[in-house]
Structures are given as C-alpha cells and as structure tokens.
Protein backbone atom coordinates (compact mmCIF):
# COMPACT_ATOMS: atom_id res chain seq x y z
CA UNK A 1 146.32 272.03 223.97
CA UNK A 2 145.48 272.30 226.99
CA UNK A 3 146.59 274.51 230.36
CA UNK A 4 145.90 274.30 234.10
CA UNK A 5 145.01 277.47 235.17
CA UNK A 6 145.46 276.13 238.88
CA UNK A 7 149.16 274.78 238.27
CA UNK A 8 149.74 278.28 236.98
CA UNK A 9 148.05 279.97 239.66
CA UNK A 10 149.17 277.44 242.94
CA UNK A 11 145.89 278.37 244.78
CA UNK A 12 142.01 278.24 243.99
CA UNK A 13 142.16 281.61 244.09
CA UNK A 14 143.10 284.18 241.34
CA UNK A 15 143.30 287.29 242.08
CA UNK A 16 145.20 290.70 241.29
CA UNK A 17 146.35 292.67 238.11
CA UNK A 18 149.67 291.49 239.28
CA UNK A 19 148.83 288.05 239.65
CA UNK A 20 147.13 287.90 236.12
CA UNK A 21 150.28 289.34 234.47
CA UNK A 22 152.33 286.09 235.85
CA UNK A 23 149.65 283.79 234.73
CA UNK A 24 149.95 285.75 231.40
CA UNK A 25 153.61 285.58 231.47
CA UNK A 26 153.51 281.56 232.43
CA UNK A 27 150.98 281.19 229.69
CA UNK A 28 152.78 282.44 227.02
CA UNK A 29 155.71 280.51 227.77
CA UNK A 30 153.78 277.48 228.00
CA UNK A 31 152.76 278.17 224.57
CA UNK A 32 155.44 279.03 222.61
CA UNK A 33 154.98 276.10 220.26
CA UNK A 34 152.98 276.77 217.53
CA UNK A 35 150.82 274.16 215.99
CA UNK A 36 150.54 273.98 212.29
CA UNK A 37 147.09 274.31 212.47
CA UNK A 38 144.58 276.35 214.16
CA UNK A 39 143.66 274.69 217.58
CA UNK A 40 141.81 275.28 220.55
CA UNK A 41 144.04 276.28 223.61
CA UNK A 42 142.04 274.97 226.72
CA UNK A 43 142.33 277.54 229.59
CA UNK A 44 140.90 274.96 232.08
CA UNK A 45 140.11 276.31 235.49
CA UNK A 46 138.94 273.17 236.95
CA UNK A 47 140.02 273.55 240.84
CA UNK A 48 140.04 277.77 241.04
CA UNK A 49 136.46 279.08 242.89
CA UNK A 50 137.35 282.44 242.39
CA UNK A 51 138.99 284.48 239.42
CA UNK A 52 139.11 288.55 239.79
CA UNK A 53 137.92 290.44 236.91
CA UNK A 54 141.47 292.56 237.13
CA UNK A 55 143.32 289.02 237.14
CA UNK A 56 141.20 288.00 234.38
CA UNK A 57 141.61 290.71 232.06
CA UNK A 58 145.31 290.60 232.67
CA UNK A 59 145.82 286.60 232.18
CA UNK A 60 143.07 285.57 229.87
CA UNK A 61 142.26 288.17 228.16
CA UNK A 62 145.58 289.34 228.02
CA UNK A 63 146.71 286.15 226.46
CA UNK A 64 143.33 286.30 224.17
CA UNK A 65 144.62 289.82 222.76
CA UNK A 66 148.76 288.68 222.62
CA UNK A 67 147.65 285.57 220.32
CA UNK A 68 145.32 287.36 218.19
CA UNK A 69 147.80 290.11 217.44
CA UNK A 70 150.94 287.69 216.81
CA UNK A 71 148.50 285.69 214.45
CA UNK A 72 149.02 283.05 216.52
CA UNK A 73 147.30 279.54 215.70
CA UNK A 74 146.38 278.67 219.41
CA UNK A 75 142.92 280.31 219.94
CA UNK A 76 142.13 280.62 223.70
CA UNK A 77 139.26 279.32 225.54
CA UNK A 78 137.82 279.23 228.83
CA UNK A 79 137.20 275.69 230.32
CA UNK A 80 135.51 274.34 233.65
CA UNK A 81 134.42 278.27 234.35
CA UNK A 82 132.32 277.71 237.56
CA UNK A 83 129.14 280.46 237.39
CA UNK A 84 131.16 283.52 239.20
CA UNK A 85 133.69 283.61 236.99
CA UNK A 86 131.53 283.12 234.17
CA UNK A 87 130.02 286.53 235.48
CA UNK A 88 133.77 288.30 235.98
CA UNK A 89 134.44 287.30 232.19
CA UNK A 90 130.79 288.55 231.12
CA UNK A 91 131.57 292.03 232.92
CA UNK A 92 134.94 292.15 230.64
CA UNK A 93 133.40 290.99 227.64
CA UNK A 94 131.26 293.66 227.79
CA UNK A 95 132.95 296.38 228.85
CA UNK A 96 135.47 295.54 226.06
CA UNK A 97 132.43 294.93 223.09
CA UNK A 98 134.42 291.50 222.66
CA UNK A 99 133.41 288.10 223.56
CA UNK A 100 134.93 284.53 224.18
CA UNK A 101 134.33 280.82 223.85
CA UNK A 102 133.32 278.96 226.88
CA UNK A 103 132.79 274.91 227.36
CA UNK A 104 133.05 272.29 229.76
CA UNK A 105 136.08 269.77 228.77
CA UNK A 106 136.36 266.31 230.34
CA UNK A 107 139.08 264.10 231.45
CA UNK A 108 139.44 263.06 228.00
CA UNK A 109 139.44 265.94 226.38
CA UNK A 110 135.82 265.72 225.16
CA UNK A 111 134.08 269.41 224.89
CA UNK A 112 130.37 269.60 225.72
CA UNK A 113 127.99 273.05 226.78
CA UNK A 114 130.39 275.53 224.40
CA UNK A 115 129.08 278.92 224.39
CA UNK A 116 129.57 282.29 223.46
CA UNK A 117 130.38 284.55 226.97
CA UNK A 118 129.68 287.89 225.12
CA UNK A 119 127.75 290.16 222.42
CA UNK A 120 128.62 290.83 219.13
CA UNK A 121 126.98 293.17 216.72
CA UNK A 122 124.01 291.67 214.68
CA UNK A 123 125.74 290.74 211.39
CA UNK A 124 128.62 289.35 213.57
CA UNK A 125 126.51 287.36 215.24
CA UNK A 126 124.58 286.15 212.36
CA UNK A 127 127.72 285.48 210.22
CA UNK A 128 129.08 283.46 213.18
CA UNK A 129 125.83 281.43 213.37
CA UNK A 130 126.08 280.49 209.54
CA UNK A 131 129.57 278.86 210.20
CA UNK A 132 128.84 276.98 213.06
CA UNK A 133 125.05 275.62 211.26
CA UNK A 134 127.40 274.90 207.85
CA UNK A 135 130.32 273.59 209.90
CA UNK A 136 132.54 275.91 207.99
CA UNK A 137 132.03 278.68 205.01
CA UNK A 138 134.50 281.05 203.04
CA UNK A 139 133.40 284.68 202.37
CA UNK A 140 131.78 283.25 198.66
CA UNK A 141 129.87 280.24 199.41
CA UNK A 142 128.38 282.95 202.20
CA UNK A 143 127.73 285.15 199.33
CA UNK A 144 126.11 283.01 197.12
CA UNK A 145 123.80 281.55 200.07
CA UNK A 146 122.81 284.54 201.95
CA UNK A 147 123.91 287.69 200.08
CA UNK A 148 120.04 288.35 198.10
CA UNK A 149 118.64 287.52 202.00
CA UNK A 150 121.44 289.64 203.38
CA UNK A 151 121.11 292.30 200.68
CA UNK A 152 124.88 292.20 200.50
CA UNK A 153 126.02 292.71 196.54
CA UNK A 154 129.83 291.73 197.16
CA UNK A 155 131.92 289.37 199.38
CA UNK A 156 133.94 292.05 200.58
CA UNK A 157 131.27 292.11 203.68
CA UNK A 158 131.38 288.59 204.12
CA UNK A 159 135.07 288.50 204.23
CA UNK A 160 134.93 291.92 206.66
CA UNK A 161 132.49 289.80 209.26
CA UNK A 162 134.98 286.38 209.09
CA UNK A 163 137.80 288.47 209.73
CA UNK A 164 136.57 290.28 212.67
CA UNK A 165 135.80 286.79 213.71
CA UNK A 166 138.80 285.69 213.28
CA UNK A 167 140.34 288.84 215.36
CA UNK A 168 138.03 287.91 218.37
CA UNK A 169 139.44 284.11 218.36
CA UNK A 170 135.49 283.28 217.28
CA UNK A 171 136.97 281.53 214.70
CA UNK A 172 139.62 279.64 213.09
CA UNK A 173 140.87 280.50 210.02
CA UNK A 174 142.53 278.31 207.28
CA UNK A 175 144.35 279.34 203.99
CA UNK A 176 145.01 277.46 200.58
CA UNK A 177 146.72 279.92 198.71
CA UNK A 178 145.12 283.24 198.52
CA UNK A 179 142.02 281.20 199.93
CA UNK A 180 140.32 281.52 203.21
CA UNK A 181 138.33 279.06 204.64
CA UNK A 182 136.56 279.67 208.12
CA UNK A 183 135.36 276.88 210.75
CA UNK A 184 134.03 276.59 214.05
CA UNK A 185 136.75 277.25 216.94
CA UNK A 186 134.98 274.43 218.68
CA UNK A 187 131.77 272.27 216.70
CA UNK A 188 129.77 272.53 218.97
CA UNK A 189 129.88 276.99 220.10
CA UNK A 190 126.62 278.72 219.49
C-alpha cells in the first residue's frame, strides 16, 4: 500500500506539530483496511523538499507508534526521503533509541536502496541482520544456528530480539498456530 504524503500534505512543504497531527489523522483513515497479511505501507514523499522534525514525529512517527500498538499488519515506511529529511528522521530516530525503514520506490512499485534510518542495540542489530541474510528465521532455527556462537542456551532471547523487532516495524511477523515466523519488512533492508 502505498500513500502520497504530498496529496495529504497539499504543499511541498511539511511543517508543524499541528500539521503532522492532520497528516496522522488523514493517514489513519486512509488505512483503515487491514490486509490479511503483513505489508509494507509506502509513506512516499516524492514531491515534499522539506519535512519538520515536529511534523515528522507527529505524522510518521506518530502513525509508526499507532500501528505498532493496534498490532496492525501495515508496517510503515519512508519512501522517496530526499537527504534533509533523511536527517529530520535520523534526529528522531535517535532521540527516541528507535529506528525506521527507508527505500526508494518507483513508478511501479519496485523498492531499491532500503535502509535502516536508525541504531539499534548490538544483539538487535545482529538478530535483524540474520533475518534479512536467511530471508526469514523463527526464534529456533536462530537458536540452533547461532545460539553456541551467541552463547545463548534458550530461545527465549531469540524470541525477546524478534519481538522487539517486530515492535519497531523492523519486521514482519507471521503466525501458524502458536508459531512465529519472522521475515524481512522489505528483502532488500540492511
């Protein structure tokens, strides 16, 4: 799915906490749908030069934090970000210890240059880097792979790391019974 930050915004300009909380508003109406699946939800900003940080944190990330919490299977991410708002989001990302997928998406919805606008902490990160590299892992394959290198004895780590994942919008997570399997929001994120 995909969103038009501009036709949401009517200017190539976004700017204000007050501002932000309409796009927010707009946004969530725009999504009220729920897929069946978990899918990307494109927040392409293809046309807007500037984006405030206080817009930002009250549209996007906003939006990130309402679709996490509702366990929502649309998983925000940023798309056509030109460099200065790529810097607004970093500022956010780390002021909040969070971070957020990033790509460039064509007319055709193809995704190229996804990456990770953010830090997480080390075992995060790593963890996230296994999925992506395996295309996809549940908490026990993860076990059995890495827990001697890891010096992990349990899965109850490895499940702790996907879900935080999972939390951030990092990744999407699929169940099959009282089975979780975890893939890549978007192949390609590093």
């Amino acid at each position: 799915m995909i969103i038009y930050m501009k036709d949401l915004v009517g200017a190539d300009i976004l700017a204000g906490a007050v501002n932000g909380k309409a796009v927010f508003a707009n946004s969530v109406s725009k999504t009220s749908a729920e897929p069946k699946e978990p899918t990307a939800l494109f927040l392409d900003f293809s046309g807007i030069e500037v984006a405030t940080a206080s817009a930002l944190r009250e549209s996007v990330i906003a939006l990130k934090a309402y679709k996490r919490s509702i366990g929502s299977n649309l998983y925000p991410v940023l798309a056509n970000i030109n460099d200065n708002i790529e810097d607004e989001i970093r500022v956010l990302m780390d002021a909040r210890n969070d971070a957020i997928i990033a790509c460039t998406l064509d007319g055709d919805g193809r995704v190229s240059g996804a990456r990770l606008i953010g830090d997480l902490d080390p075992k995060q990160a790593m963890t996230f880097r296994l999925v992506v590299r395996l295309n996809g892992a549940d908490a026990g394959s993860l076990m059995k792979k890495f827990g001697e290198e890891e010096k992990t004895t349990s899965t109850t780590a490895w499940n702790n790391r996907l879900a935080g994942l999972v939390q951030r919008g990092l990744l999407r997570e699929f169940t099959n019974g009282r089975s979780k399997f975890y893939r890549p929001l978007l192949e390609e994120a590093s």
